[in-house]
N, C-alpha and C. Protein backbone atom coordinates (compact mmCIF):
# COMPACT_ATOMS: atom_id res chain seq x y z
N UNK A 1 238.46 135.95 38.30
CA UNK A 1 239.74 136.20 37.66
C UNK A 1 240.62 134.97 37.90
N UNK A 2 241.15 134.52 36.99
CA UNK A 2 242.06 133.28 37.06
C UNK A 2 243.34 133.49 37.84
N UNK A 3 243.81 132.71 38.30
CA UNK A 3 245.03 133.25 40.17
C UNK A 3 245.68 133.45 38.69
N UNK A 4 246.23 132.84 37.45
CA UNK A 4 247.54 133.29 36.54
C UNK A 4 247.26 134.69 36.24
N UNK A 5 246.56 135.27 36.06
CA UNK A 5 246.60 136.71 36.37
C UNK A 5 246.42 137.02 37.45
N UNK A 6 245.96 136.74 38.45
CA UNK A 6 246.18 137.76 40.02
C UNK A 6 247.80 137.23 40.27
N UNK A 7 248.11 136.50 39.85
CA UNK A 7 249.44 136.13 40.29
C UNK A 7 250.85 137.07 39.28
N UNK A 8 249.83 137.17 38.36
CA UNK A 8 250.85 138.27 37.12
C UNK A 8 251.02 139.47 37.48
N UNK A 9 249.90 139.97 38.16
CA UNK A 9 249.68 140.85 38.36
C UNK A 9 250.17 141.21 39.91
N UNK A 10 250.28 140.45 40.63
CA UNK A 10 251.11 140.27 42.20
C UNK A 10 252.86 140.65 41.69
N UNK A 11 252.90 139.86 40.76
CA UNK A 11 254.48 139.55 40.64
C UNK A 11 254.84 141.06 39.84
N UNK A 12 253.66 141.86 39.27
CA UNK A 12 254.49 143.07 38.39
C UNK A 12 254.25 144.24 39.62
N UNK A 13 253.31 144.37 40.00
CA UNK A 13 253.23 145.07 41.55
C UNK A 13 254.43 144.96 42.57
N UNK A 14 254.89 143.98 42.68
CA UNK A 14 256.14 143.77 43.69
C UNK A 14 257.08 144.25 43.06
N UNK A 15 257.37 144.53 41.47
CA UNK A 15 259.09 144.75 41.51
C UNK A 15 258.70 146.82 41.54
N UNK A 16 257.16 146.95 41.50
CA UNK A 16 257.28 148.59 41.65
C UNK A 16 258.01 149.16 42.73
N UNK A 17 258.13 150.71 42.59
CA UNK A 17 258.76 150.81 44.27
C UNK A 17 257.55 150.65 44.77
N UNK A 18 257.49 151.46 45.98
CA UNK A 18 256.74 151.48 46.91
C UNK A 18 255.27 153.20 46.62
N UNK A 19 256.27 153.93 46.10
CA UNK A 19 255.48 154.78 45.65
C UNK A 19 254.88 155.06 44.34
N UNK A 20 255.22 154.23 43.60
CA UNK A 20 254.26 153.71 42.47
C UNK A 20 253.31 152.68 42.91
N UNK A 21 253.37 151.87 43.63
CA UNK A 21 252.45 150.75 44.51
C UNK A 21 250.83 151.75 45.00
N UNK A 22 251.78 152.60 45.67
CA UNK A 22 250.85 153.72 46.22
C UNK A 22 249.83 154.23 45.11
N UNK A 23 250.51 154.96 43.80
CA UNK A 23 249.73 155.31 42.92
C UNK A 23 248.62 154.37 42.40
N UNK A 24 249.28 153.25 41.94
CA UNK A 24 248.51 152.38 41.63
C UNK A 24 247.61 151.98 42.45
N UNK A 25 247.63 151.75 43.35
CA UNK A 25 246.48 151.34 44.35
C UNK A 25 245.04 152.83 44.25
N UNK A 26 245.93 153.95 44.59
CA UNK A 26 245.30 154.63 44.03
C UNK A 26 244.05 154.64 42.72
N UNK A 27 244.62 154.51 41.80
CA UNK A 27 244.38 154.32 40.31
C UNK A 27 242.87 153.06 40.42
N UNK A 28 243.63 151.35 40.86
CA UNK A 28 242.83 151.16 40.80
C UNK A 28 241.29 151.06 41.66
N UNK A 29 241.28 152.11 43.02
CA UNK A 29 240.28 152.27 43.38
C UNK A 29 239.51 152.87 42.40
N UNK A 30 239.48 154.04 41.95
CA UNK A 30 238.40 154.78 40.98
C UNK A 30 238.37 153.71 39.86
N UNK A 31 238.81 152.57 39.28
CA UNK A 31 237.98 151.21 38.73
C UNK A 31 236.72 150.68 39.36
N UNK A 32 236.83 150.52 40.87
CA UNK A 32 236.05 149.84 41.53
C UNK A 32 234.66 150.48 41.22
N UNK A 33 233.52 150.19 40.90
CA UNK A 33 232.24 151.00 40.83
C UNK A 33 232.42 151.06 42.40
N UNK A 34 231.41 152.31 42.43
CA UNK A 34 231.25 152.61 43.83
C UNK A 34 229.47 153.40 44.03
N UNK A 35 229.09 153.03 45.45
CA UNK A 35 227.50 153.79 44.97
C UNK A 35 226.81 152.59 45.43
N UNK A 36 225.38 153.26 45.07
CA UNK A 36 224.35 151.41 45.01
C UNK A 36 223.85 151.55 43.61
N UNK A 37 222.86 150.50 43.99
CA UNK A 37 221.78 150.96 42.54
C UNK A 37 220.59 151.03 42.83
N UNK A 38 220.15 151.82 41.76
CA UNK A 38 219.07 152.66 42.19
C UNK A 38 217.59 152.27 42.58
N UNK A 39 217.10 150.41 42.65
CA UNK A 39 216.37 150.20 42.68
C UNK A 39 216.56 149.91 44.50
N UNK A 40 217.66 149.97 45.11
CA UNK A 40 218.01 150.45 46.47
C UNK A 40 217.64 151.39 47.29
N UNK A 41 217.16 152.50 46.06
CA UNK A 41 216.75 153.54 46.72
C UNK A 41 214.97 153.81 46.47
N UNK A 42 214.51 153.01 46.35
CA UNK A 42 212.82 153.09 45.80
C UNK A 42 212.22 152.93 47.46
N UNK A 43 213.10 152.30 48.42
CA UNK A 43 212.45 152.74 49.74
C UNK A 43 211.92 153.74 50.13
N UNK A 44 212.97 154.78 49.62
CA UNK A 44 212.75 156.44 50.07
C UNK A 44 211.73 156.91 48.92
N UNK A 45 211.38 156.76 47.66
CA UNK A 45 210.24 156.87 47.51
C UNK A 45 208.94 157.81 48.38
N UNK A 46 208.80 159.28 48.13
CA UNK A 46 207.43 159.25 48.61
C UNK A 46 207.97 160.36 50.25
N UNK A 47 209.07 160.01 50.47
CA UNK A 47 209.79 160.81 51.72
C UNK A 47 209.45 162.03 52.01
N UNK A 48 210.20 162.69 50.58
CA UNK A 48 209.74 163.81 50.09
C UNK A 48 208.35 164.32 50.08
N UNK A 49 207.47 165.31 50.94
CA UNK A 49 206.15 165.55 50.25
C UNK A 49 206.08 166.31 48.80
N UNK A 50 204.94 165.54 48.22
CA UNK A 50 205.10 166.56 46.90
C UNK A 50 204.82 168.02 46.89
N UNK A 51 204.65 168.76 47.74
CA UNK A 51 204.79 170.06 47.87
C UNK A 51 205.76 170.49 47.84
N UNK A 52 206.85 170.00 48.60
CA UNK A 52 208.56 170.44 48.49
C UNK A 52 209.20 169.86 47.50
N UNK A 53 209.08 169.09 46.79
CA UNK A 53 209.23 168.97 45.58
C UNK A 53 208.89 170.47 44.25
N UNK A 54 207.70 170.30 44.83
CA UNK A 54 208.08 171.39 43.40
C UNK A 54 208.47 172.55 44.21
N UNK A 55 208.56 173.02 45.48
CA UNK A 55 209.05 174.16 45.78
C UNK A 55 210.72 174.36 45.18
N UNK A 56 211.28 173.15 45.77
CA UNK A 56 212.89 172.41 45.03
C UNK A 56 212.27 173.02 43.74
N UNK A 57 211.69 172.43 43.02
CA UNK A 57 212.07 172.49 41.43
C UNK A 57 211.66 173.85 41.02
N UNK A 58 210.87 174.54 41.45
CA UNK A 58 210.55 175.91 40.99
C UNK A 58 212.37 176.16 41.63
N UNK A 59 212.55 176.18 42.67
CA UNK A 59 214.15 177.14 43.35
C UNK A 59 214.62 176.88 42.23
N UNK A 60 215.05 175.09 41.66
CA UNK A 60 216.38 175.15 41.03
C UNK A 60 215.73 175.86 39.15
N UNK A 61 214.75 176.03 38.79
CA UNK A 61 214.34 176.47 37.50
C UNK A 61 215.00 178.15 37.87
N UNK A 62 214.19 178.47 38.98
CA UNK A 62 214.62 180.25 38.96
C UNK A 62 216.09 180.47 39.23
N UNK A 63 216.65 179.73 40.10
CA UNK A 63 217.72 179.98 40.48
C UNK A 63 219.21 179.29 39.37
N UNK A 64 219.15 178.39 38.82
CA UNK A 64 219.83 177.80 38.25
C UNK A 64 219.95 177.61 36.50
N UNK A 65 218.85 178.03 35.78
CA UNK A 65 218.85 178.10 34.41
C UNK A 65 219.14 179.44 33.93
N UNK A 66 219.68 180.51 34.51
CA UNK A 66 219.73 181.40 34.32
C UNK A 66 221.06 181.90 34.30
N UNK A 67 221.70 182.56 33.16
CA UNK A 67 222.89 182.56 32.64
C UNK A 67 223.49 184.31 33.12
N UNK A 68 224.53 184.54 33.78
CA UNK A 68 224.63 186.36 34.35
C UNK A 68 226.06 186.23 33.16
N UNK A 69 225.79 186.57 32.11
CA UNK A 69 227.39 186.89 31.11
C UNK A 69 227.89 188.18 31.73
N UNK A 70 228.10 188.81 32.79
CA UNK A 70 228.67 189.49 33.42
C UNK A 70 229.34 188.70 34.47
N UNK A 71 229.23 187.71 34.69
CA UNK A 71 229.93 187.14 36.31
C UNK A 71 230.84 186.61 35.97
N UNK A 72 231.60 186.57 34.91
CA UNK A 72 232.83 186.04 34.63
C UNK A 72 233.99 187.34 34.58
């Protein structure tokens, strides 16, 4: 980023109060990506045995695709 914008952007930040400063700072964290990526996680790879795997995936098929139009 060129300092004439970090510097534009310094100088419109300072005349905020203090609790718009706050917001904003706020604000622009959820800009920041946050997380890794996913070729980060190919270590863990394999962790899992594949038996509990599909035990997981049978739970979340029985337990989770299934709609109760009474529970509302």
């Amino acid at each position: 980023m060129p300092d004439t914008i970090k510097e534009d952007l310094k100088a419109q930040i300072e005349k905020l109060p203090a609790e718009l400063q706050s917001r904003l700072l706020e604000f622009i964290k959820t800009l920041v990506p946050r997380g890794i990526e996913g070729k980060n996680l190919l270590r863990f790879e394999g962790a899992i045995p594949p038996r509990e795997l599909e035990l997981m995936s049978r739970a979340i098929e029985e337990g989770c695709e299934k709609i109760d139009l009474g529970e509302w």
